[in-house]
C-alpha atoms as a PDB file:
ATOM      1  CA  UNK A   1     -10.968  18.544 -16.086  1.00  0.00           C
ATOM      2  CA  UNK A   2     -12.269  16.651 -12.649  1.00  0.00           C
ATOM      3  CA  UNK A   3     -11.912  12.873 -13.026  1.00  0.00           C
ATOM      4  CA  UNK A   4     -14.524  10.559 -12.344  1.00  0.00           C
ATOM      5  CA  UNK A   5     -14.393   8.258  -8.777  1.00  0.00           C
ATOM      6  CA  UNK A   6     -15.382   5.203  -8.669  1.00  0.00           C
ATOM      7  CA  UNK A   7     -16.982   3.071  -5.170  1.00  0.00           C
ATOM      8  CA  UNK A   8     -14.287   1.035  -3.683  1.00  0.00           C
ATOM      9  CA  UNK A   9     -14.224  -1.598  -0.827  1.00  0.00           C
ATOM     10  CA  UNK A  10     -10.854  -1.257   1.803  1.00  0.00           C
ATOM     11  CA  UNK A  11     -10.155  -3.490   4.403  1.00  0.00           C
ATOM     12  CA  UNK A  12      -8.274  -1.526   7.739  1.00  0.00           C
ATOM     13  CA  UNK A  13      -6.698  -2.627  10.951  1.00  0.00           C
ATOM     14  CA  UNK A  14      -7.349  -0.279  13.900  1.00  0.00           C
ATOM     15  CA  UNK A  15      -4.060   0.477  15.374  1.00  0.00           C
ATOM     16  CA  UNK A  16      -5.412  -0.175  19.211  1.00  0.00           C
ATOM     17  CA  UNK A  17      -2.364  -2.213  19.883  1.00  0.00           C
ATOM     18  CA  UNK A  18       0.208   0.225  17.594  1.00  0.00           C
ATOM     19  CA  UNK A  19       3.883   0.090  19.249  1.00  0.00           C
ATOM     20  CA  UNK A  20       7.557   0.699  17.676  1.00  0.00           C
ATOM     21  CA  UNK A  21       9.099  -2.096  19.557  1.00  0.00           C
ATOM     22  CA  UNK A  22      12.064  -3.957  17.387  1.00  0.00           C
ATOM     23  CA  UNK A  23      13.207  -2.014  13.962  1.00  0.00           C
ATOM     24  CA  UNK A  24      12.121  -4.343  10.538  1.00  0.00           C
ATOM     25  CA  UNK A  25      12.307  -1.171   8.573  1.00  0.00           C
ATOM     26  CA  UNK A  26      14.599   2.517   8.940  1.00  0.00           C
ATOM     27  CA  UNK A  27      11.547   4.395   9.921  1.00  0.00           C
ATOM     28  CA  UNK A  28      11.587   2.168  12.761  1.00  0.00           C
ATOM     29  CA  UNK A  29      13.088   3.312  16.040  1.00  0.00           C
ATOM     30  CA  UNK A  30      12.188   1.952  19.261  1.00  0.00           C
ATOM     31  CA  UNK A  31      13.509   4.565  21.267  1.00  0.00           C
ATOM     32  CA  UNK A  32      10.653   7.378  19.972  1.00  0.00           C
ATOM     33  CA  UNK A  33       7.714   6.542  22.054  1.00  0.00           C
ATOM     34  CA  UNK A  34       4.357   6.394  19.930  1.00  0.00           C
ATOM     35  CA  UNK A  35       1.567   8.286  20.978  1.00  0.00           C
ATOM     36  CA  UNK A  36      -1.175   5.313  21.047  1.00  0.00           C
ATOM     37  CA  UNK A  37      -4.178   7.762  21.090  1.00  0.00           C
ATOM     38  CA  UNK A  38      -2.846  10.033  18.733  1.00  0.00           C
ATOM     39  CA  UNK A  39      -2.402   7.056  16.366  1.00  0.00           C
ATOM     40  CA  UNK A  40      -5.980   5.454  16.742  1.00  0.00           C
ATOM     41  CA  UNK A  41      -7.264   9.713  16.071  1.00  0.00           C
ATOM     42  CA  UNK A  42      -4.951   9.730  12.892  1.00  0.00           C
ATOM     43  CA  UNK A  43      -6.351   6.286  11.807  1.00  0.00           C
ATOM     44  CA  UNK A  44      -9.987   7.049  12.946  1.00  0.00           C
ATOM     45  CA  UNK A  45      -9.284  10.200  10.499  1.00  0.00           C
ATOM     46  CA  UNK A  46      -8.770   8.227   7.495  1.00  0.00           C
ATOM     47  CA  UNK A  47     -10.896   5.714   7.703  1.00  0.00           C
ATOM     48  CA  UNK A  48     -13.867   8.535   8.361  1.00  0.00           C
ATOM     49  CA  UNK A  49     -12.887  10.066   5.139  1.00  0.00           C
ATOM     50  CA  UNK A  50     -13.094   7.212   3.187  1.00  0.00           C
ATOM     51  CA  UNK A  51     -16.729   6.738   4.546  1.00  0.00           C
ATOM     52  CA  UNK A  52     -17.683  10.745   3.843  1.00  0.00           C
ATOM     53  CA  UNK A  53     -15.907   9.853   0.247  1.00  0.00           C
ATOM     54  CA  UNK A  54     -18.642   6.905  -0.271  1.00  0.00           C
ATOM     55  CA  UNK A  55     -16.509   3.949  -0.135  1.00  0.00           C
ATOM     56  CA  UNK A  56     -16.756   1.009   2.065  1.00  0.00           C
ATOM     57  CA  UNK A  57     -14.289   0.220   4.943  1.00  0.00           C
ATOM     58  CA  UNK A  58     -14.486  -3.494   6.638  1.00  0.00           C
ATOM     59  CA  UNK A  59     -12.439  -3.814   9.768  1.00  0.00           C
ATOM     60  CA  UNK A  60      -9.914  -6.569  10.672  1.00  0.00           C
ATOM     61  CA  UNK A  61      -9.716  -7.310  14.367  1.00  0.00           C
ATOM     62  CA  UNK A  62      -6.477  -6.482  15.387  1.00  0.00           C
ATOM     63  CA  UNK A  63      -4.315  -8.767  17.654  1.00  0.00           C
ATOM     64  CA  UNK A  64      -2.687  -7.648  20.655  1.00  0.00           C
ATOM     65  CA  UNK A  65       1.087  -9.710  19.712  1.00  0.00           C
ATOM     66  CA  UNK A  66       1.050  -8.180  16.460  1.00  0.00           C
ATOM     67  CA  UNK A  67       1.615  -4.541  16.180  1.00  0.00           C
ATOM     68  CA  UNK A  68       2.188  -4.079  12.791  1.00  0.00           C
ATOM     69  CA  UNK A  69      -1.305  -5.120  11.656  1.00  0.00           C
ATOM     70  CA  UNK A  70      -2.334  -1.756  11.604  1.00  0.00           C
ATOM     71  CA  UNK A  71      -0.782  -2.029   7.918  1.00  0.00           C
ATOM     72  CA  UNK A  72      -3.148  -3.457   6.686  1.00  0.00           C
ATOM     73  CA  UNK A  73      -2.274  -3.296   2.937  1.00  0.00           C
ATOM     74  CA  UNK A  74       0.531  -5.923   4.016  1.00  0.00           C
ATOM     75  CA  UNK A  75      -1.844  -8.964   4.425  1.00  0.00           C
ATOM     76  CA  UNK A  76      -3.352 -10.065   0.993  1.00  0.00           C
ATOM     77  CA  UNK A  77      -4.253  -9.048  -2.386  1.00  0.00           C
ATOM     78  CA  UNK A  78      -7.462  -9.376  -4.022  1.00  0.00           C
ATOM     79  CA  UNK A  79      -7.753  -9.165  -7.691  1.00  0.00           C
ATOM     80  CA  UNK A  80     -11.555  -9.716  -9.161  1.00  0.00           C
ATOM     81  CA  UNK A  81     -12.411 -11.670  -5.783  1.00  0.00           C
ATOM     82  CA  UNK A  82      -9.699 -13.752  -5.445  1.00  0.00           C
ATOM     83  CA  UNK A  83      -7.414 -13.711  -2.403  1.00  0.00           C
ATOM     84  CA  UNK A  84      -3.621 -14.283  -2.412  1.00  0.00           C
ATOM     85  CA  UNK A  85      -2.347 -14.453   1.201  1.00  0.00           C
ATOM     86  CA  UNK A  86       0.729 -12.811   2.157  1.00  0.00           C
ATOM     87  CA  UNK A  87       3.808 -14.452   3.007  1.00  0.00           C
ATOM     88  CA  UNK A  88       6.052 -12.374   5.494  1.00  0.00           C
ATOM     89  CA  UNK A  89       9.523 -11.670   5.670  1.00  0.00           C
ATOM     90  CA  UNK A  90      10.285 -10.944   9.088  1.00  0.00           C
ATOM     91  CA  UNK A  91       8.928 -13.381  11.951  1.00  0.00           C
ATOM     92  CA  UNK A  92       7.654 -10.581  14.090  1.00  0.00           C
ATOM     93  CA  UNK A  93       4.966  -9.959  11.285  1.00  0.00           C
ATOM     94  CA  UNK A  94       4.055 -13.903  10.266  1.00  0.00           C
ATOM     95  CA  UNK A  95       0.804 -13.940  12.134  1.00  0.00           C
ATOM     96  CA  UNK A  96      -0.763 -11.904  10.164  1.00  0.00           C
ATOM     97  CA  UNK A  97      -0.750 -14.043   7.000  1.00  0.00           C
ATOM     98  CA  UNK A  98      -3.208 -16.030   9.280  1.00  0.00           C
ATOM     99  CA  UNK A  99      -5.288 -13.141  10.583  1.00  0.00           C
ATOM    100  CA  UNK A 100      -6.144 -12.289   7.229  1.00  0.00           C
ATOM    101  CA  UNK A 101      -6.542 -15.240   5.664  1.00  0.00           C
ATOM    102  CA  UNK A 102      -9.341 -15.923   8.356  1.00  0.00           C
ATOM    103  CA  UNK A 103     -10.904 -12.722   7.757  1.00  0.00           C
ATOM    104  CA  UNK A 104     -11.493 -13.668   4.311  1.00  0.00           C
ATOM    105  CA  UNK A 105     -12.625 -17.179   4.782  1.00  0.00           C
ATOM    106  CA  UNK A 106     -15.413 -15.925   7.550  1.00  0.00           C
ATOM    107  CA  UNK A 107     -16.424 -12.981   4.994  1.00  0.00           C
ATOM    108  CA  UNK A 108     -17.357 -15.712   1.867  1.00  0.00           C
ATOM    109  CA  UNK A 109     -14.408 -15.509   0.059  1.00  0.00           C
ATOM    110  CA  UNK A 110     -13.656 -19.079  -1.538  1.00  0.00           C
ATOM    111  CA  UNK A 111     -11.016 -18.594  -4.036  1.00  0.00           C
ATOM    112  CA  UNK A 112      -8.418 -18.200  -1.711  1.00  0.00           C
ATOM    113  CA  UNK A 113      -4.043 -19.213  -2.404  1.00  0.00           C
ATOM    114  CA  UNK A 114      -1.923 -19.781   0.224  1.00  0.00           C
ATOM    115  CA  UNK A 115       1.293 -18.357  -0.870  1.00  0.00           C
ATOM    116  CA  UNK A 116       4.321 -20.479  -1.206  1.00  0.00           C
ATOM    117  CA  UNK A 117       6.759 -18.053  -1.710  1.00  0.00           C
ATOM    118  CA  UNK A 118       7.571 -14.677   0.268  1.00  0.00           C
ATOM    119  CA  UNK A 119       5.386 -11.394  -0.790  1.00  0.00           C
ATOM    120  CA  UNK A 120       3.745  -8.601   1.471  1.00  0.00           C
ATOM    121  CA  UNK A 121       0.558  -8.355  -0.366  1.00  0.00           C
ATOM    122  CA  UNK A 122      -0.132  -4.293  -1.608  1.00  0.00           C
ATOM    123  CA  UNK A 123       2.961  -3.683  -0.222  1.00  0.00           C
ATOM    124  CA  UNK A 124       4.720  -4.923  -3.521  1.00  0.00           C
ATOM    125  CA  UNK A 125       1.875  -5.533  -5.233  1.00  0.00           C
ATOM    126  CA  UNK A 126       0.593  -3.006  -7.305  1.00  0.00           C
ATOM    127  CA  UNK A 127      -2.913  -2.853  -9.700  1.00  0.00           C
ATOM    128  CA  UNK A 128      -3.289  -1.063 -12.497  1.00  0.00           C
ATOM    129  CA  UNK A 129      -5.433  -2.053 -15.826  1.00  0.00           C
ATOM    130  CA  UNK A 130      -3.093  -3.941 -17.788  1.00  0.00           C
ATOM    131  CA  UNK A 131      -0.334  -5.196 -15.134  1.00  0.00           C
ATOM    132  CA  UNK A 132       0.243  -6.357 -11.734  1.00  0.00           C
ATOM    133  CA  UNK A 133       3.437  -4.329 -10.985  1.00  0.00           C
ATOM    134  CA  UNK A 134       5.514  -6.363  -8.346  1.00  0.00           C
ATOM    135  CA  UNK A 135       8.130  -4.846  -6.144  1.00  0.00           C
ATOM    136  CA  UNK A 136      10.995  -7.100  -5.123  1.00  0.00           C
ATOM    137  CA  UNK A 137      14.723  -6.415  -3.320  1.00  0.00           C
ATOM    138  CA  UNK A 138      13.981  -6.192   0.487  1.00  0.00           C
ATOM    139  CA  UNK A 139      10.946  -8.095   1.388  1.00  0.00           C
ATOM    140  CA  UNK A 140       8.988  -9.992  -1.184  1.00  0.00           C
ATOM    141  CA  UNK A 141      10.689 -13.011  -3.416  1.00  0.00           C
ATOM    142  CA  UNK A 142      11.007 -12.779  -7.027  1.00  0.00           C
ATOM    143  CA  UNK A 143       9.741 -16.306  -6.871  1.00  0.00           C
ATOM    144  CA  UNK A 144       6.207 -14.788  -5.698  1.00  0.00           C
ATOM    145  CA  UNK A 145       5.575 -12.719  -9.084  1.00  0.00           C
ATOM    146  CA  UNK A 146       5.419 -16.075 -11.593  1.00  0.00           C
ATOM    147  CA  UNK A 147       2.888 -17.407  -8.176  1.00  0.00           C
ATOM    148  CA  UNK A 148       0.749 -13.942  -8.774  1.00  0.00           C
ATOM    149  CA  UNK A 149       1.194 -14.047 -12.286  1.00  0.00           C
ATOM    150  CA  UNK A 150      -0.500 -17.926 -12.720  1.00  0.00           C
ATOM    151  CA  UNK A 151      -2.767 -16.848  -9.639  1.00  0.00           C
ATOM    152  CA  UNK A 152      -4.264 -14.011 -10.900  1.00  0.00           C
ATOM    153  CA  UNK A 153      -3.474 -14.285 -14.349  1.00  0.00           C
ATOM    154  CA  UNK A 154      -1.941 -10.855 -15.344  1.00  0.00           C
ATOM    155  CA  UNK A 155       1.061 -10.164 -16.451  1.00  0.00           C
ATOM    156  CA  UNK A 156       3.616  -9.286 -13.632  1.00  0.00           C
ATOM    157  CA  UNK A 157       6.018  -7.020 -14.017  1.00  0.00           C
ATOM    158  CA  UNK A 158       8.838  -7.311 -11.338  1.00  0.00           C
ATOM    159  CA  UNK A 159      10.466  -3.952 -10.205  1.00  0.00           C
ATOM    160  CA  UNK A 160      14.080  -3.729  -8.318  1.00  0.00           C
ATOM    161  CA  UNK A 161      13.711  -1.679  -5.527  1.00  0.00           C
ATOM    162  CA  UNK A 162      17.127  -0.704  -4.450  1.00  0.00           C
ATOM    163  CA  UNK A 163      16.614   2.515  -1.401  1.00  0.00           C
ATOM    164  CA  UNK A 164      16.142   0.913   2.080  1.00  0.00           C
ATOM    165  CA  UNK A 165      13.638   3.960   2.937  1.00  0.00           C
ATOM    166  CA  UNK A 166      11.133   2.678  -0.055  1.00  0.00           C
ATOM    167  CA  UNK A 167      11.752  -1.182   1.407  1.00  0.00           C
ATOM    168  CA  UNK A 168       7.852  -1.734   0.063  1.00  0.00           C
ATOM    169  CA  UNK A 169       6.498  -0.982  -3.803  1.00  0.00           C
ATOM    170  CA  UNK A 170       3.865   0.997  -2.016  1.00  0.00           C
ATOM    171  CA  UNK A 171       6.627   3.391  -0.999  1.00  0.00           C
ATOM    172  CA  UNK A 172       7.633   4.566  -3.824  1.00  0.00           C
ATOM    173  CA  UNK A 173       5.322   3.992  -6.580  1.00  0.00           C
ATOM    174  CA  UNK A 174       0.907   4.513  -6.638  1.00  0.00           C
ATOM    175  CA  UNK A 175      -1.882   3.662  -9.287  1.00  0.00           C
ATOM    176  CA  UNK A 176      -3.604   6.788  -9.673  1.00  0.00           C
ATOM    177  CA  UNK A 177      -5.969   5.877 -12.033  1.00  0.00           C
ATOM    178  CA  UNK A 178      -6.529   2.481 -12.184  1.00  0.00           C
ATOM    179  CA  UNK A 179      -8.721   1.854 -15.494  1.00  0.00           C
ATOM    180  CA  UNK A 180      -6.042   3.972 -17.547  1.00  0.00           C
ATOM    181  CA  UNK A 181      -2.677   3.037 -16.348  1.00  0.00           C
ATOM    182  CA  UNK A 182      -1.779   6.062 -14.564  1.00  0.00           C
ATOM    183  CA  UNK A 183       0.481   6.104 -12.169  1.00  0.00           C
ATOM    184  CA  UNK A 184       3.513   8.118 -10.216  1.00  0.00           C
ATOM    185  CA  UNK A 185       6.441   6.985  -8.255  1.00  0.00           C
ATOM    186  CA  UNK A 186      10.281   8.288  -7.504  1.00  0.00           C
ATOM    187  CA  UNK A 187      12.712   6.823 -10.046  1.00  0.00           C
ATOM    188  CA  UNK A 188      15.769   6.937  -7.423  1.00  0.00           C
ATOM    189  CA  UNK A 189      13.733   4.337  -5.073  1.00  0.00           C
ATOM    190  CA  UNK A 190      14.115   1.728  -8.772  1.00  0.00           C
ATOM    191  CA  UNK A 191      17.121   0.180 -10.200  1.00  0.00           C
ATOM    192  CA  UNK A 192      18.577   2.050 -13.356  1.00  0.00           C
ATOM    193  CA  UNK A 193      16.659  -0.643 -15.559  1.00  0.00           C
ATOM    194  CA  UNK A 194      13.447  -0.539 -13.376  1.00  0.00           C
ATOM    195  CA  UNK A 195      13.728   3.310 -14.094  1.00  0.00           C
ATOM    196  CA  UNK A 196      13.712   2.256 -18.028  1.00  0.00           C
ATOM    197  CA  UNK A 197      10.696   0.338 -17.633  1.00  0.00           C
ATOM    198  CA  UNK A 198       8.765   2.429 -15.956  1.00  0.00           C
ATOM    199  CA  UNK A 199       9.180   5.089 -18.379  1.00  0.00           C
ATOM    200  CA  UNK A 200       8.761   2.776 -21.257  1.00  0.00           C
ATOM    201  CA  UNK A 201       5.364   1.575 -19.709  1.00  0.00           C
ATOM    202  CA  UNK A 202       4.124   4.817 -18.327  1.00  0.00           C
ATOM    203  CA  UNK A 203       5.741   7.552 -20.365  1.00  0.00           C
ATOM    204  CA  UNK A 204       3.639   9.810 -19.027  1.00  0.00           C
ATOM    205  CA  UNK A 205       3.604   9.213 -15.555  1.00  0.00           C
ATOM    206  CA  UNK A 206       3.731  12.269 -12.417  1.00  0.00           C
ATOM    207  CA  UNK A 207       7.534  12.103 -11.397  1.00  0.00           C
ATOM    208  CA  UNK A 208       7.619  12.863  -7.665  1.00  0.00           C
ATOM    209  CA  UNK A 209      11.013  14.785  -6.101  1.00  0.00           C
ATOM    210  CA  UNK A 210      13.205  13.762  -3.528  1.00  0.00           C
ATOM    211  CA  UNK A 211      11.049  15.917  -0.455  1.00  0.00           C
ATOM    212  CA  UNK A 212       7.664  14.177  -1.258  1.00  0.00           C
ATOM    213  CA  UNK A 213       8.977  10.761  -1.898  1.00  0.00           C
ATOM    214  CA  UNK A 214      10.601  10.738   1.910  1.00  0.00           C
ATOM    215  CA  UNK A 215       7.252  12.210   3.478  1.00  0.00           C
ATOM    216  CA  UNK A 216       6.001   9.248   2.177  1.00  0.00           C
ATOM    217  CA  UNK A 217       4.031  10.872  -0.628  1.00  0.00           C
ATOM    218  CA  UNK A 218       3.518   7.686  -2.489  1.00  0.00           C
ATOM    219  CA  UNK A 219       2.610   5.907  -0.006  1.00  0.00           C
ATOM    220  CA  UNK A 220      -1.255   6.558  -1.626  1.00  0.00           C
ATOM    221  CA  UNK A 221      -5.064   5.845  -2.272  1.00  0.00           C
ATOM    222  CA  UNK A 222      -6.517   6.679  -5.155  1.00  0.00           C
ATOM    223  CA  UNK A 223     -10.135   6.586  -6.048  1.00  0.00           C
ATOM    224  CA  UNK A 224      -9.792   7.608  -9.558  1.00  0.00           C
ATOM    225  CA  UNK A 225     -10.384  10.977  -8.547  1.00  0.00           C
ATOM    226  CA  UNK A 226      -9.577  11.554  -5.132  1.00  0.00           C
ATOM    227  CA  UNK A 227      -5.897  11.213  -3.906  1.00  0.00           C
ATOM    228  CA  UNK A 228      -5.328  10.795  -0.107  1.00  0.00           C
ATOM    229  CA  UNK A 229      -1.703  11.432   0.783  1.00  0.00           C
ATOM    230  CA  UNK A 230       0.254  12.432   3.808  1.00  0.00           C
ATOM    231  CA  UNK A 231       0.065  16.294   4.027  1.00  0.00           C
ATOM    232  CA  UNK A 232       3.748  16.796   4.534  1.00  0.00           C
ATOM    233  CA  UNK A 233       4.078  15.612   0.656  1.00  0.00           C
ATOM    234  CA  UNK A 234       2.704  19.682  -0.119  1.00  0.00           C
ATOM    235  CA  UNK A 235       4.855  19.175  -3.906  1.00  0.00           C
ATOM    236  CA  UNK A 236       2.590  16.795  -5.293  1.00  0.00           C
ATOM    237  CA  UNK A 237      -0.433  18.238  -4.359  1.00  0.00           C
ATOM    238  CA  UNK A 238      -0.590  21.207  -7.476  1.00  0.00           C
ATOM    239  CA  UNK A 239       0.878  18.323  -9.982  1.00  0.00           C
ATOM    240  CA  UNK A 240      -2.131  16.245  -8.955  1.00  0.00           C
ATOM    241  CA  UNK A 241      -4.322  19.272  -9.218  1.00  0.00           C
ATOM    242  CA  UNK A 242      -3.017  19.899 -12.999  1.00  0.00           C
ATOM    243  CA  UNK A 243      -3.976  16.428 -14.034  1.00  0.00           C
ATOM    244  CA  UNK A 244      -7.628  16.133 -12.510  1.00  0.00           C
ATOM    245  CA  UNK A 245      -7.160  14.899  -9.264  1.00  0.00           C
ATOM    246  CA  UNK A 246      -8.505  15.964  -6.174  1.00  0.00           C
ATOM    247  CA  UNK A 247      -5.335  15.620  -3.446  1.00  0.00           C
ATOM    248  CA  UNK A 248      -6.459  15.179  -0.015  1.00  0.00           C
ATOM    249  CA  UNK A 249      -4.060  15.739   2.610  1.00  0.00           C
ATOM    250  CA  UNK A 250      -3.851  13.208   5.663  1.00  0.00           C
ATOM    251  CA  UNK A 251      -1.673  13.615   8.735  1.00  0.00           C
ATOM    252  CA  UNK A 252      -0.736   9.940  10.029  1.00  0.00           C
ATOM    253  CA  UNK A 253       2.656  11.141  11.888  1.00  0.00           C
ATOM    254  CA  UNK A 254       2.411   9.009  14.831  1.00  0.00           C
ATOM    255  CA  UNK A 255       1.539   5.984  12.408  1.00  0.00           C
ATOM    256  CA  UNK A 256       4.788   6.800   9.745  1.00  0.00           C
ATOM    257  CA  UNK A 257       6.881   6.157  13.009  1.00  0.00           C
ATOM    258  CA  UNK A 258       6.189   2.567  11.894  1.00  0.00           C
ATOM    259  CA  UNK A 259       6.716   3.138   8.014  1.00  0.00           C
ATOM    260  CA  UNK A 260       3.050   3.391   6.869  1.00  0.00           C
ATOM    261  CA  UNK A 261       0.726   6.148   6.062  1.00  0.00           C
ATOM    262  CA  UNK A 262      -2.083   5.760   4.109  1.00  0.00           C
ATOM    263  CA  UNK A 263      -1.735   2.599   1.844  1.00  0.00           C
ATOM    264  CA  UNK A 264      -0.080   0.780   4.254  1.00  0.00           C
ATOM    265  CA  UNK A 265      -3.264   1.295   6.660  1.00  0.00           C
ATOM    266  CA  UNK A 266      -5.570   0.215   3.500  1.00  0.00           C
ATOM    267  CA  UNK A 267      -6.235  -3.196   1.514  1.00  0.00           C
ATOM    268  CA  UNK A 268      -8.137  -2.892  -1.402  1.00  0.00           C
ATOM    269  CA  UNK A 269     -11.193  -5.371  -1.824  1.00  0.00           C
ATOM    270  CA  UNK A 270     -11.340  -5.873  -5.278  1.00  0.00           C
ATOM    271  CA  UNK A 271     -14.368  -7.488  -6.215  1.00  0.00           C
END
């Protein structure tokens, strides 16, 4: 039976200043040229079918020393209208935290946090009705999921990600349905007790295969109903189809040479 979407509010990046030039992440290789207008079509592509799907897209000015801030899901997360900052990892990213953070204060957000501790906004944090999943093992600190936790005030549950390819939470695991706890991810990206939790949590959650997981097939927006996902991921399009959704194939090749496709290029605005 078709599911039911619901209006949301993303905040993008335009990737006019897009480059592969030093390797945070294995997808990253210097030496493959990107193709800069091919990117900004890809991008342009995605954010046009959020539009045509009714939801709203803000953009973020993007900042000619900072590459990455295409990735927009990286800078921030925003639970009920409040605004925890990201905290970067690597140096060649920490401008950002301050790019967004400005974005927010000029756009009449007030209840903003600094973050004290290390965490790449959406890209380990994770919404769903009852918990704030939390990825941790490569870039965000497990110090940052007690800061979300008394931020936010929803229980965090912290997640050992233990696969260099699925570095972020977003990589391996997406909220499908976000008022019912639905959700799929690739166990072998988790730690064998991550794996246990997961399944205790979400028992009946769509398992994605090896294939899929490395296209980047989690790497996911859902609407409720609507699921945009990189093409390539082709096995999890029918197992969305059996459980109501609506999977809608995006191509952001040029973009993946970075290790994003279509979370990492959208922030959720939760208001």
């Amino acid at each position: 039976m078709p599911r039911d979407a619901s209006p949301r509010r993303y905040l993008m990046c335009p990737p006019h200043h897009f480059a592969v030039t030093y390797s945070i992440n294995p997808w990253m290789n210097p030496a493959k040229p990107v193709d800069l207008p091919l990117a900004l079509a890809q991008w342009e592509d995605l954010r046009d079918r959020y539009t045509a799907l009714g939801h709203t897209v803000s953009l973020l000015d993007p900042d000619p020393g900072l590459p990455d801030m295409v990735f927009a899901a990286n800078g921030a997360t925003v639970i009920d209208g409040r605004v925890l900052g990201a905290r970067f990892a690597h140096q060649e990213r920490h401008g950002e935290a301050r790019a967004h953070l400005d974005w927010f204060r000029t756009h009449g957000y007030t209840d903003i946090r600094e973050p004290v501790h290390i965490n790449e906004g959406e890209g380990d944090f994770a919404v769903t009705a009852t918990y704030l999943l939390a990825g941790r093992g490569f870039r965000s600190s497990p110090l940052s999921h007690g800061e979300a936790q008394e931020f936010f005030g929803r229980p965090v549950i912290g997640l050992d990600l233990v696969d260099p390819l699925y570095y972020h939470l977003d990589t391996a695991l997406c909220v499908l349905d976000d008022a019912a706890d639905e959700i799929m991810y690739y166990p072998d990206a988790f730690s064998p007790g991550s794996r246990t939790v997961l399944a205790r949590l979400f028992p009946d959650a769509l398992i994605a295969e090896e294939p899929d997981a490395a296209a980047l097939g989690l790497n996911a927006v859902s609407d409720g109903r609507h699921v945009l996902l990189p093409q390539s991921a082709a096995g999890l399009f029918d197992s969305l189809r059996d459980r109501g959704f609506e999977p809608l194939g995006i191509d952001l090749g040029e973009l993946l040479k970075g290790g994003g496709s279509v979370k990492c290029c959208t922030q959720e605005l939760r208001v």
